[in-house]
N, C-alpha and C. Protein backbone atom coordinates (compact mmCIF):
# COMPACT_ATOMS: atom_id res chain seq x y z
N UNK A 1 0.86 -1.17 0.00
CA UNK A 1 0.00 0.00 0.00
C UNK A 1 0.90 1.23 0.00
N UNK A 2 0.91 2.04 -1.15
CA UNK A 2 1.66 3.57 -0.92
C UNK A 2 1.19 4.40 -0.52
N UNK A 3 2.27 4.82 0.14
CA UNK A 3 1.70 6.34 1.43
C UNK A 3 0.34 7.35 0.75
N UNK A 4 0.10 7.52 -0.83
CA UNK A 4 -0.96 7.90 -1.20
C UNK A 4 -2.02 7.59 -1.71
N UNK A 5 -2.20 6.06 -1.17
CA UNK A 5 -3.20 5.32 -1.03
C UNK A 5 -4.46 5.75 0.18
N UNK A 6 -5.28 6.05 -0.76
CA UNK A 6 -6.54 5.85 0.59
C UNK A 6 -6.78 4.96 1.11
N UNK A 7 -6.81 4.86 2.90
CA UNK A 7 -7.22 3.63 3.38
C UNK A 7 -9.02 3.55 3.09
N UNK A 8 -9.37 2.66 3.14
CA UNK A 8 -10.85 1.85 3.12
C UNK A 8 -11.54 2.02 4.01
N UNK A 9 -10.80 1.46 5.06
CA UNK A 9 -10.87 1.10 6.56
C UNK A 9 -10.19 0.78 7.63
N UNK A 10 -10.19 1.18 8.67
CA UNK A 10 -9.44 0.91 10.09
C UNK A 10 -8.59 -0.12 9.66
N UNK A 11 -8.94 -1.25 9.16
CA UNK A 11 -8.36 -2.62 8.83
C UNK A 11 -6.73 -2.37 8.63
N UNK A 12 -7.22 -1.18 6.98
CA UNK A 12 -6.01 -1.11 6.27
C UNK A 12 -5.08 -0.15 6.73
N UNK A 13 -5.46 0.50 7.82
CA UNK A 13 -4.56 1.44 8.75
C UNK A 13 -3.58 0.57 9.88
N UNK A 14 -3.98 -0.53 10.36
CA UNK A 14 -3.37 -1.31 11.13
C UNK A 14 -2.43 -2.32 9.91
N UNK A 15 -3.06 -2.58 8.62
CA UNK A 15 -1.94 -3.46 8.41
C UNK A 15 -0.85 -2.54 7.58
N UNK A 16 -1.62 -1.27 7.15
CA UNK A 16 -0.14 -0.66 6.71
C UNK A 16 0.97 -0.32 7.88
N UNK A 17 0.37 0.14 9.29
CA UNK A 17 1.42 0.51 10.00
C UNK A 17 2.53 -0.50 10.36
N UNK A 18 1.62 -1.70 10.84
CA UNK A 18 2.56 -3.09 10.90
C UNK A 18 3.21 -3.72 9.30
N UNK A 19 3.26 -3.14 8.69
CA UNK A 19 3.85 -3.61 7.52
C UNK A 19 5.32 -2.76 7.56
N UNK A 20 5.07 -1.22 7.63
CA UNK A 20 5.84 -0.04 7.61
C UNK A 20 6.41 -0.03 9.16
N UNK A 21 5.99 -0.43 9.55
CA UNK A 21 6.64 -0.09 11.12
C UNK A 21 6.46 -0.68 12.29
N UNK A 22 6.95 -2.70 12.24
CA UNK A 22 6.26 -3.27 13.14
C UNK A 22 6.50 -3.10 14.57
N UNK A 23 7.73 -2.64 14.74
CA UNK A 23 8.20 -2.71 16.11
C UNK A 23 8.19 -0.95 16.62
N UNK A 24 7.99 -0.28 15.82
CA UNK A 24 7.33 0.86 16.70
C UNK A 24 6.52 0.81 18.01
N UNK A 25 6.30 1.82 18.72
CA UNK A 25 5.53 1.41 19.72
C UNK A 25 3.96 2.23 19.43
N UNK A 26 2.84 1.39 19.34
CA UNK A 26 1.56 1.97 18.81
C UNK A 26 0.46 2.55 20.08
N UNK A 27 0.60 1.79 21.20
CA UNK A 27 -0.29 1.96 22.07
C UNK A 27 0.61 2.03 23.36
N UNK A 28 0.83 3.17 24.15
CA UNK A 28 1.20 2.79 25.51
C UNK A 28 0.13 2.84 26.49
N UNK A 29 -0.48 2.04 27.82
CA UNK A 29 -1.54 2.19 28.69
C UNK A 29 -1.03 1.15 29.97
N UNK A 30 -0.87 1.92 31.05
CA UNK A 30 -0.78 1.36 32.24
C UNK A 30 0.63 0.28 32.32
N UNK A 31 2.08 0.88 31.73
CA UNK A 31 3.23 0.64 31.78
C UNK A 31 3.06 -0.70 30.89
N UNK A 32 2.06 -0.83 30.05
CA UNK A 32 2.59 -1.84 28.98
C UNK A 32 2.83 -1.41 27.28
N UNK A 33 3.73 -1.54 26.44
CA UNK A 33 3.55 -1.12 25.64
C UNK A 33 3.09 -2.43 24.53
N UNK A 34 2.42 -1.61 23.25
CA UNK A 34 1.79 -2.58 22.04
C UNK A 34 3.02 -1.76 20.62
N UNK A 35 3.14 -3.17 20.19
CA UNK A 35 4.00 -2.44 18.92
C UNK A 35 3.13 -2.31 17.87
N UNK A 36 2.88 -1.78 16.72
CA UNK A 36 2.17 -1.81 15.86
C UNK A 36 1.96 -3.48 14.77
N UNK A 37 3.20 -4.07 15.12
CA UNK A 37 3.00 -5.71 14.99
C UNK A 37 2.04 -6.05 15.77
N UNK A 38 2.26 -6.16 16.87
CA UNK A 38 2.09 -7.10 17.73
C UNK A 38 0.07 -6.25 18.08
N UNK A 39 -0.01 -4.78 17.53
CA UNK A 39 -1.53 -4.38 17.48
C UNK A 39 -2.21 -5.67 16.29
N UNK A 40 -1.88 -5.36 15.33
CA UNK A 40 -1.73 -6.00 14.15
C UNK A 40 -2.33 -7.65 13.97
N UNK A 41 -1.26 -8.12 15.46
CA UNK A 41 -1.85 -9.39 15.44
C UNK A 41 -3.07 -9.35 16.70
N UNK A 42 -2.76 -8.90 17.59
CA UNK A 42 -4.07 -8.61 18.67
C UNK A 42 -5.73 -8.45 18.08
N UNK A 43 -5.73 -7.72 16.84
CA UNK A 43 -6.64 -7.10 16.24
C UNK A 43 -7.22 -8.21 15.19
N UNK A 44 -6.39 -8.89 14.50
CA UNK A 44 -6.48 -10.07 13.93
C UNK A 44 -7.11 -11.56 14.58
N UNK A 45 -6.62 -11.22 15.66
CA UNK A 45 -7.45 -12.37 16.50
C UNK A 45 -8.22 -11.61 17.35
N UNK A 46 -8.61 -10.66 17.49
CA UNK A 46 -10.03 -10.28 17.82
C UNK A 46 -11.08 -10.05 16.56
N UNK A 47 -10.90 -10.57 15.40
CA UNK A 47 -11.49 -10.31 14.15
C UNK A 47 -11.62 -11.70 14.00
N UNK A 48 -10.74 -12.45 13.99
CA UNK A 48 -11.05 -13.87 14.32
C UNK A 48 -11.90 -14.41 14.54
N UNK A 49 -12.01 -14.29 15.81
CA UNK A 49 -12.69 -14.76 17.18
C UNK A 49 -14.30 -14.06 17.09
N UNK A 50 -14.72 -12.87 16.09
CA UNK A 50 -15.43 -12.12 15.94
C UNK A 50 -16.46 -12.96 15.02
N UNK A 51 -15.77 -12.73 13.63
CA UNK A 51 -16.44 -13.88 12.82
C UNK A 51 -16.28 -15.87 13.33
N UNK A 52 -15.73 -16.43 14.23
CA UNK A 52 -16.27 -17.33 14.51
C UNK A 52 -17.32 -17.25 15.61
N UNK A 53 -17.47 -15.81 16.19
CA UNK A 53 -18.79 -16.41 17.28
C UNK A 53 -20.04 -16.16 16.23
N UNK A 54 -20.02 -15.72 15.21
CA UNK A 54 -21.11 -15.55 14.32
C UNK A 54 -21.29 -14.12 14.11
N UNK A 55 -20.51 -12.93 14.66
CA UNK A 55 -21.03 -11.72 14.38
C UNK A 55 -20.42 -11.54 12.46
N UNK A 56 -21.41 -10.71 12.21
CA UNK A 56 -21.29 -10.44 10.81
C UNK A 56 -21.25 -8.79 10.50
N UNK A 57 -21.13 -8.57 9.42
CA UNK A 57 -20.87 -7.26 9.00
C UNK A 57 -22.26 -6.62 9.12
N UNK A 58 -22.00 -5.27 9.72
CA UNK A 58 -23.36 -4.37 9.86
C UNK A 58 -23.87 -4.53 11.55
N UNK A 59 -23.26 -6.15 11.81
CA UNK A 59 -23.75 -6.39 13.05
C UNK A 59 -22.75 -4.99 14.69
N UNK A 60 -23.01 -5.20 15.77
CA UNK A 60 -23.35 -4.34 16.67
C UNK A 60 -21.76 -5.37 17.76
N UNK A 61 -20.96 -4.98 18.31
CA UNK A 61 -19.96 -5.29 19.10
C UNK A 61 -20.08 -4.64 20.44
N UNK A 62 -20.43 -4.58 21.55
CA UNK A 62 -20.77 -3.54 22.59
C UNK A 62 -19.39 -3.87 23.59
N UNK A 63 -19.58 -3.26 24.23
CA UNK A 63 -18.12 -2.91 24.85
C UNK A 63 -18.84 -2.05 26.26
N UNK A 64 -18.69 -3.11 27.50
CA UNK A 64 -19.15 -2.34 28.69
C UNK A 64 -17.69 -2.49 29.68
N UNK A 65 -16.99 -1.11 30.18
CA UNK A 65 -15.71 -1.34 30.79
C UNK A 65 -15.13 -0.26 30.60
N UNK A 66 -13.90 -0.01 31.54
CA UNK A 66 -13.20 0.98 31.19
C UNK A 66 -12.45 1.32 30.70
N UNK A 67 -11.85 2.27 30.31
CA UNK A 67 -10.65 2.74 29.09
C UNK A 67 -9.96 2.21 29.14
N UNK A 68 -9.14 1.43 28.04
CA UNK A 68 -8.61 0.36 28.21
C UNK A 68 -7.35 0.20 26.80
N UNK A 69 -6.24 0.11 26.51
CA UNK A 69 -5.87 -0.57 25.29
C UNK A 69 -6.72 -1.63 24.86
N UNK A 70 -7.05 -2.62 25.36
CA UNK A 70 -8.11 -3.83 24.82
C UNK A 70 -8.71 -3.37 24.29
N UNK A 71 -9.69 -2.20 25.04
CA UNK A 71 -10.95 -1.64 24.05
C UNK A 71 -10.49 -1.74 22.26
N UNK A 72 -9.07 -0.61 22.04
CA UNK A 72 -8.84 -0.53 20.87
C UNK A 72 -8.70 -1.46 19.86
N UNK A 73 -7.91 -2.32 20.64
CA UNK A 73 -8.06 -4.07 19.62
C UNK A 73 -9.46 -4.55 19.51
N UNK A 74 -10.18 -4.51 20.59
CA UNK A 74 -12.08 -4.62 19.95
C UNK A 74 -12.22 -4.13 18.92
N UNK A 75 -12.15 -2.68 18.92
CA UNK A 75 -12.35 -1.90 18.38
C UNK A 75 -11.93 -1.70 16.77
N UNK A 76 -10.55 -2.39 16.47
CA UNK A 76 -10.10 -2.33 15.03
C UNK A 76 -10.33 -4.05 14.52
N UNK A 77 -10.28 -4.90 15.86
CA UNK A 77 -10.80 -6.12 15.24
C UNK A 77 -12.29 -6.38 14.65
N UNK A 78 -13.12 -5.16 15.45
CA UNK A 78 -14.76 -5.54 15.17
C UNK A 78 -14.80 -4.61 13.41
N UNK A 79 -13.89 -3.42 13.49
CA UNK A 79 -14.20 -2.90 11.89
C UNK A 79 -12.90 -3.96 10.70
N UNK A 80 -11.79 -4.78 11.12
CA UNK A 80 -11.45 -5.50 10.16
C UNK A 80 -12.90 -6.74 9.83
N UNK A 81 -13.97 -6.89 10.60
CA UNK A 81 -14.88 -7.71 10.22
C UNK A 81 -16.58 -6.71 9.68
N UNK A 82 -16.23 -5.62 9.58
CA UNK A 82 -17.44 -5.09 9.59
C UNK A 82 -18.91 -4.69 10.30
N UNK A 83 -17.98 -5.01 11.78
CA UNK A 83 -18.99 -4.89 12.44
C UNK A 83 -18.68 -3.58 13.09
N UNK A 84 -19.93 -2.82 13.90
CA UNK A 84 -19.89 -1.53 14.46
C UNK A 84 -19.84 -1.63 16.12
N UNK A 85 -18.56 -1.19 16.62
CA UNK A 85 -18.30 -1.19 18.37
C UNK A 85 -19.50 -0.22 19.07
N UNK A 86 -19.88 -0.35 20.08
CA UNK A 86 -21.11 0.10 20.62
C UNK A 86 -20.48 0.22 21.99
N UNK A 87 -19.36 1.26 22.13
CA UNK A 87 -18.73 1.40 23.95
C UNK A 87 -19.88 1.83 24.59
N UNK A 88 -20.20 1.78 25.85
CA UNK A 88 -21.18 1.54 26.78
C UNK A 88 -20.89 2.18 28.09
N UNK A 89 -21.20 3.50 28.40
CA UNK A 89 -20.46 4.35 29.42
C UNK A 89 -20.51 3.20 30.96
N UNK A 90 -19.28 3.20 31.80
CA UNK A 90 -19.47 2.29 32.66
C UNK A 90 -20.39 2.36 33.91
N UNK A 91 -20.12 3.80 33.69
CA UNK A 91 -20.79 4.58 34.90
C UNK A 91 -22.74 3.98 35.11
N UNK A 92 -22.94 3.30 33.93
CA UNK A 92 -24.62 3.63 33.52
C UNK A 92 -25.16 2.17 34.81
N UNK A 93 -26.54 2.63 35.20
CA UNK A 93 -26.85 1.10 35.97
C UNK A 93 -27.36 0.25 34.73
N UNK A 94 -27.17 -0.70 35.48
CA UNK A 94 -28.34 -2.13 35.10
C UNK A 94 -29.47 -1.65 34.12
N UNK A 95 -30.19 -0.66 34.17
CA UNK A 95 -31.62 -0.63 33.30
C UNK A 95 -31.30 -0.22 32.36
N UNK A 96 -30.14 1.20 32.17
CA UNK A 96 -29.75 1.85 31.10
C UNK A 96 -29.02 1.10 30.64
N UNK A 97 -28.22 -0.15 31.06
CA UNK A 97 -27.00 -0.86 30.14
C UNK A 97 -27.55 -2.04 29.19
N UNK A 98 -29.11 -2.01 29.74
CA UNK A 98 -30.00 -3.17 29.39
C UNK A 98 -30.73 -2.57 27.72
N UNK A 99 -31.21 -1.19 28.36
CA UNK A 99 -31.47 -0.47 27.10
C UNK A 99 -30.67 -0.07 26.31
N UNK A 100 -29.12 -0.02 26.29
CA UNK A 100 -28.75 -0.05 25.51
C UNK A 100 -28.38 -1.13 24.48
N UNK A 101 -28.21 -2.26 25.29
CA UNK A 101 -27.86 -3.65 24.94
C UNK A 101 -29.04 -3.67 23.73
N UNK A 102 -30.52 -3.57 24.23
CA UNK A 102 -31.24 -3.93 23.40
C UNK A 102 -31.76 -3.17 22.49
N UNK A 103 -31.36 -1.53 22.42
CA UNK A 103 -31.57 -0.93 21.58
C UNK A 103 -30.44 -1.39 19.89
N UNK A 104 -29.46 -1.74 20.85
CA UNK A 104 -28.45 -1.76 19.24
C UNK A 104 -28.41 -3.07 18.59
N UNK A 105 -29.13 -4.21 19.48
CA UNK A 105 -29.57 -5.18 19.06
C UNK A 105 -27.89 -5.86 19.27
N UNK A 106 -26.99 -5.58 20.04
CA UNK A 106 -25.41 -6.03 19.94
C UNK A 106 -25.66 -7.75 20.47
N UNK A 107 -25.07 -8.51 19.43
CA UNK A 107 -25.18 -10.12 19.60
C UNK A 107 -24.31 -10.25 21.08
N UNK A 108 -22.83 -9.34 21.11
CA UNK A 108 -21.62 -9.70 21.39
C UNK A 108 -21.54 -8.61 22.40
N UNK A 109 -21.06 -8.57 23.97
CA UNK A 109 -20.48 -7.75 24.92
C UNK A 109 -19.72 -8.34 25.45
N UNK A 110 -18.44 -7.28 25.13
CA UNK A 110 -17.51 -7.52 26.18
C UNK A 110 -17.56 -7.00 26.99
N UNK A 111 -16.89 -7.56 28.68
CA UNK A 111 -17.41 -6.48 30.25
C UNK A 111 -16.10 -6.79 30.59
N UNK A 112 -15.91 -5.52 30.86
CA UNK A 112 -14.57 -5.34 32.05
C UNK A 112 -14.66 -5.88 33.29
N UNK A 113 -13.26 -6.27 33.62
CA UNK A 113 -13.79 -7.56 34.89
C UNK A 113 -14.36 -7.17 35.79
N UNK A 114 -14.70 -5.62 36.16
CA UNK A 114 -15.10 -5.31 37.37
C UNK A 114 -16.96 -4.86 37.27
N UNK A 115 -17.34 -5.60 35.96
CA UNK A 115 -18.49 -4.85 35.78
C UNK A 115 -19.68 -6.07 35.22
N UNK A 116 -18.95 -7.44 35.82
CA UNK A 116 -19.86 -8.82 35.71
C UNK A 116 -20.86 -8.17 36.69
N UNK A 117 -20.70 -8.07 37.44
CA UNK A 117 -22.22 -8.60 38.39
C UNK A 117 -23.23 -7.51 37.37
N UNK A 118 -23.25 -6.40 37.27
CA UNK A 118 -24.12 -5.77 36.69
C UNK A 118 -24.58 -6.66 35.20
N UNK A 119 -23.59 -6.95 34.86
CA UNK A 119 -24.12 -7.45 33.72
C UNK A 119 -25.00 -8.88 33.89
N UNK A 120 -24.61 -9.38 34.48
CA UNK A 120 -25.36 -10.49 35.05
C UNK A 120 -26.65 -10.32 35.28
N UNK A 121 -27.21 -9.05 36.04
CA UNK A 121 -28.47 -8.75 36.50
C UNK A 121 -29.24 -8.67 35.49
N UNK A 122 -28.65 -8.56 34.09
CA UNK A 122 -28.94 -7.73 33.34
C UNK A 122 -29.12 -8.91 31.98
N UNK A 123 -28.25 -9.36 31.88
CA UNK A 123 -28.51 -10.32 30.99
C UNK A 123 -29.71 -11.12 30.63
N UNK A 124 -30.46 -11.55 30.98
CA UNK A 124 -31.67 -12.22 30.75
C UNK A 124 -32.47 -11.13 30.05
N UNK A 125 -32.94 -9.99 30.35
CA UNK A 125 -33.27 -9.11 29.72
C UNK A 125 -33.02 -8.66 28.39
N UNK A 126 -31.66 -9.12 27.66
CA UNK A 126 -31.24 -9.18 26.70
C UNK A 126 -31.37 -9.89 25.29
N UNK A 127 -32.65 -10.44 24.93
CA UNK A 127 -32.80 -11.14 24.21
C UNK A 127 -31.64 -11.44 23.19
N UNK A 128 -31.45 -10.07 22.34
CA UNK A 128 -30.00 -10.24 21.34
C UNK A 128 -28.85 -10.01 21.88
N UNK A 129 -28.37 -10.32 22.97
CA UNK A 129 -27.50 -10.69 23.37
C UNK A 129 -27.23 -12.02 23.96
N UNK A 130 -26.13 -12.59 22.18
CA UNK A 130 -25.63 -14.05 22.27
C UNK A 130 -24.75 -14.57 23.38
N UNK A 131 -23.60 -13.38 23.29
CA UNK A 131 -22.07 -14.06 23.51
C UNK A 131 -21.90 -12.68 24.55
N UNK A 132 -21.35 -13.13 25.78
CA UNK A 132 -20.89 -12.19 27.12
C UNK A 132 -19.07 -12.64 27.36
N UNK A 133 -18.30 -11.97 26.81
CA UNK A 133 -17.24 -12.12 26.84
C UNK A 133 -16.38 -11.11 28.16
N UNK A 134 -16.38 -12.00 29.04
CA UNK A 134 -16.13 -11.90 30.48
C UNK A 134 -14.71 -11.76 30.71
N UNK A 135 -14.01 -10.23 30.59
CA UNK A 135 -12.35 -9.88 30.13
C UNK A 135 -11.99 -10.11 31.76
N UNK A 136 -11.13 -10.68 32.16
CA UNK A 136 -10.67 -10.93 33.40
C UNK A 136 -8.81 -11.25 33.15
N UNK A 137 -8.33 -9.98 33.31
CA UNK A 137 -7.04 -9.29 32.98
C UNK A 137 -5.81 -10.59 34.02
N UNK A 138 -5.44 -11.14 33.19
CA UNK A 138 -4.05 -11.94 33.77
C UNK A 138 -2.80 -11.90 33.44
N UNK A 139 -1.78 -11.06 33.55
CA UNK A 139 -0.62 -10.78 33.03
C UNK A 139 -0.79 -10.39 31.95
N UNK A 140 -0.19 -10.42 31.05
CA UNK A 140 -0.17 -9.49 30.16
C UNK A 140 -0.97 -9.46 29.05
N UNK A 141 -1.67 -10.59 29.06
CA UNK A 141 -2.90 -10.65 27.87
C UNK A 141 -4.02 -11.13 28.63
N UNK A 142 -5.36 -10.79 28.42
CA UNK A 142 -6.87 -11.16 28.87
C UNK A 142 -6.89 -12.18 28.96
N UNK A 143 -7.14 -12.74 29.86
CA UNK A 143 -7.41 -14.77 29.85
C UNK A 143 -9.13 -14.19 30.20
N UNK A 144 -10.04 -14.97 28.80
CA UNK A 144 -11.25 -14.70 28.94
C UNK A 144 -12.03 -16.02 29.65
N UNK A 145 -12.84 -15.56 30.84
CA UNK A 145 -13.93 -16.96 30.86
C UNK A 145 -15.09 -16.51 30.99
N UNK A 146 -16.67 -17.44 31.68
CA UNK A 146 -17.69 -17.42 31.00
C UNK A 146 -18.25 -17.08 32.51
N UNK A 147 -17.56 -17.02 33.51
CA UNK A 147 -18.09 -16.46 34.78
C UNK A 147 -19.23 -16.22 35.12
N UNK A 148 -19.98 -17.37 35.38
CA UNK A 148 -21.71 -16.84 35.76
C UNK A 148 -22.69 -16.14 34.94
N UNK A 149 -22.48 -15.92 33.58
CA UNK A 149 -23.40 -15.32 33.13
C UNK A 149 -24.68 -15.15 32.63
N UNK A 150 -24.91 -17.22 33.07
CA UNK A 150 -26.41 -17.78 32.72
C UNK A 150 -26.49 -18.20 31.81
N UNK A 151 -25.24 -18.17 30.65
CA UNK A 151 -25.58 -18.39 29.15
C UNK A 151 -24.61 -19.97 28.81
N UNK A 152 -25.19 -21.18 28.03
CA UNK A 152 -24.16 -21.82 27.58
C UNK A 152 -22.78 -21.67 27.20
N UNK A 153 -22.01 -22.64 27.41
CA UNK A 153 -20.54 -22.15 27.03
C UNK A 153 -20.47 -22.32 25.85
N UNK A 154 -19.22 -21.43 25.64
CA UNK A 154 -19.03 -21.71 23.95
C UNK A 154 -17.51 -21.93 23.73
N UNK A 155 -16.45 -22.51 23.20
CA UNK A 155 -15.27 -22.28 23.60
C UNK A 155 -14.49 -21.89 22.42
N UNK A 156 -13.61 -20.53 22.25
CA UNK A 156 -13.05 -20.35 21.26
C UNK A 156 -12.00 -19.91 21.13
N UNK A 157 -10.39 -20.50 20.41
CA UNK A 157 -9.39 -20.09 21.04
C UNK A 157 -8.55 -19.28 19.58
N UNK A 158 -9.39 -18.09 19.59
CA UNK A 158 -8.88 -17.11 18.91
C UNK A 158 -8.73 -15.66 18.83
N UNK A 159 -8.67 -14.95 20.36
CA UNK A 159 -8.80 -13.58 20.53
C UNK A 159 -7.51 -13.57 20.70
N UNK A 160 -7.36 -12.96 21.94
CA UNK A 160 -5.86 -12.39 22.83
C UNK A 160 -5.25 -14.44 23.09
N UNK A 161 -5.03 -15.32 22.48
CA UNK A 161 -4.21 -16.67 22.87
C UNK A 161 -5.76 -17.76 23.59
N UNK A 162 -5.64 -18.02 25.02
CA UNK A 162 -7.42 -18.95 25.15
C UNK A 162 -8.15 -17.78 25.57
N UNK A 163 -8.99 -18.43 24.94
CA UNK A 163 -10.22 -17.60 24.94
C UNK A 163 -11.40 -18.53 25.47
N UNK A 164 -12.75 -18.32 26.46
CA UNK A 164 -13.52 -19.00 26.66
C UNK A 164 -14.65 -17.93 26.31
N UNK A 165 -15.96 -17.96 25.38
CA UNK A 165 -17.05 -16.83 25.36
C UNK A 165 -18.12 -18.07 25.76
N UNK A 166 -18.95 -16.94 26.27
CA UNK A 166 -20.32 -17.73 26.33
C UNK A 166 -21.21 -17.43 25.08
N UNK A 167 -22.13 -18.27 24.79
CA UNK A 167 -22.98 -18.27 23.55
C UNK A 167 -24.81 -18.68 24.21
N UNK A 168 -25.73 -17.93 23.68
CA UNK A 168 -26.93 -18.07 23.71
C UNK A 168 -27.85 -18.67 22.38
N UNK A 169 -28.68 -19.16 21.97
CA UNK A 169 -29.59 -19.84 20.97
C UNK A 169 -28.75 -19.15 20.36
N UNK A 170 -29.96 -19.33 18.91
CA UNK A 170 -29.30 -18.63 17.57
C UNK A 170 -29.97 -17.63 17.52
N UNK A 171 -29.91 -16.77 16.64
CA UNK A 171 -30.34 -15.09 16.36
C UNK A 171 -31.74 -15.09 15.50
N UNK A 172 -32.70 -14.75 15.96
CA UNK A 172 -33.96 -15.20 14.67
C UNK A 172 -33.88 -14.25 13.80
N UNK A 173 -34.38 -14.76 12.80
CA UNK A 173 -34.43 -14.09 11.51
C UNK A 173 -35.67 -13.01 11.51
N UNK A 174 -34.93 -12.10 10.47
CA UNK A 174 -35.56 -11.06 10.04
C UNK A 174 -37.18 -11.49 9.73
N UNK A 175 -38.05 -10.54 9.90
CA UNK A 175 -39.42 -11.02 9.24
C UNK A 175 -40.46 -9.97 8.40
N UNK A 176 -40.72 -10.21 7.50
CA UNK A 176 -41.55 -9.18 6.92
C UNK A 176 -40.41 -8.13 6.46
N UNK A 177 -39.16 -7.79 6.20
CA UNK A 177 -38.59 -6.91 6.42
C UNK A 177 -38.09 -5.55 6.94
N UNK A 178 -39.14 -6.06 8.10
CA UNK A 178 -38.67 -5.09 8.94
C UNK A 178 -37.79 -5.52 9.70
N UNK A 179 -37.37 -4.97 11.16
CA UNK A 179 -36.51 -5.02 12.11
C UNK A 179 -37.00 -6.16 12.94
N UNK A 180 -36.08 -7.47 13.27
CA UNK A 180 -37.05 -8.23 14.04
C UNK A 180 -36.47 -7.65 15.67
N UNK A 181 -36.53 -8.05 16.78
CA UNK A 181 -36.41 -7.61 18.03
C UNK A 181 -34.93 -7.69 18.30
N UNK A 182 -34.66 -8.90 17.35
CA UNK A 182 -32.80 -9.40 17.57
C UNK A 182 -32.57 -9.64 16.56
């Protein structure tokens, strides 16, 4: 890609930088640094891991937690798949995190480890919400599990190295063409 190439998308901004400049440093947050490689591959297996839980392009990625480098690898892994991140102020209770959940129709939330129990309360309420990806921070990469969240397990080992998400039924289909609920 030459420097006067338009990028497309987020996608092609992460793989030109890691192409041009892998060992730069891209992200510093809380005395760890990310090289623009090593974003590159983070982002790749959160795009991964994206299209195998079933989210698809157009679809909704929600993000409940706090500022975070992770967020950003959500964040460029959910647009290398076409899907749209939906951050979720942390501050909000249970009813508002519920309405938001179900306003954007998001299959997929990730929760910062300190913000399960709310989500928990909350979950059942969620019809289109499949997959509760439960970030619980262990050295230097997320070791994800499925921590109480009411929902079947699902097991998938392609985000940040293992990965465990939880998974709910399948997503019903559209009807009449309108908007179905999920």
């Amino acid at each position: 890609m030459s420097n006067n190439q338009i990028f497309r998308n987020f996608g092609d901004v992460t793989r030109h930088l890691a192409a041009t400049q892998p060992d730069r440093v891209a992200l510093t947050f809380e005395g760890r640094d990310t090289t623009y490689g090593e974003f590159e591959r983070y982002t790749n297996r959160v795009a991964a891991a994206l299209l195998a839980s079933g989210v698809k392009k157009g679809e909704r990625v929600a993000y409940f937690g706090k500022n975070s480098d992770r967020y950003l690898e959500i964040f460029f892994g959910a647009a290398k798949v076409g899907a749209v991140t939906t951050p979720i102020n942390w501050r909000l209770a249970g009813p508002e995190l519920a309405y938001i959940l179900q306003d954007s129709r998001a299959p997929i939330l990730f929760v910062g480890e300190e913000f399960g129990d709310t989500v928990e309360q909350v979950a059942g309420d969620c019809p289109c919400l499949k997959t509760i990806v439960d970030m619980d921070t262990h050295g230097n990469r997320p070791v994800f599990r499925s921590g109480g969240m009411h929902r079947p397990k699902r097991h998938l080992r392609a985000m940040w190295g293992a990965t465990t998400m939880s998974s709910n039924s399948t997503r019903p289909a559209r009807q009449g063409g309108r908007k179905a609920p999920c």
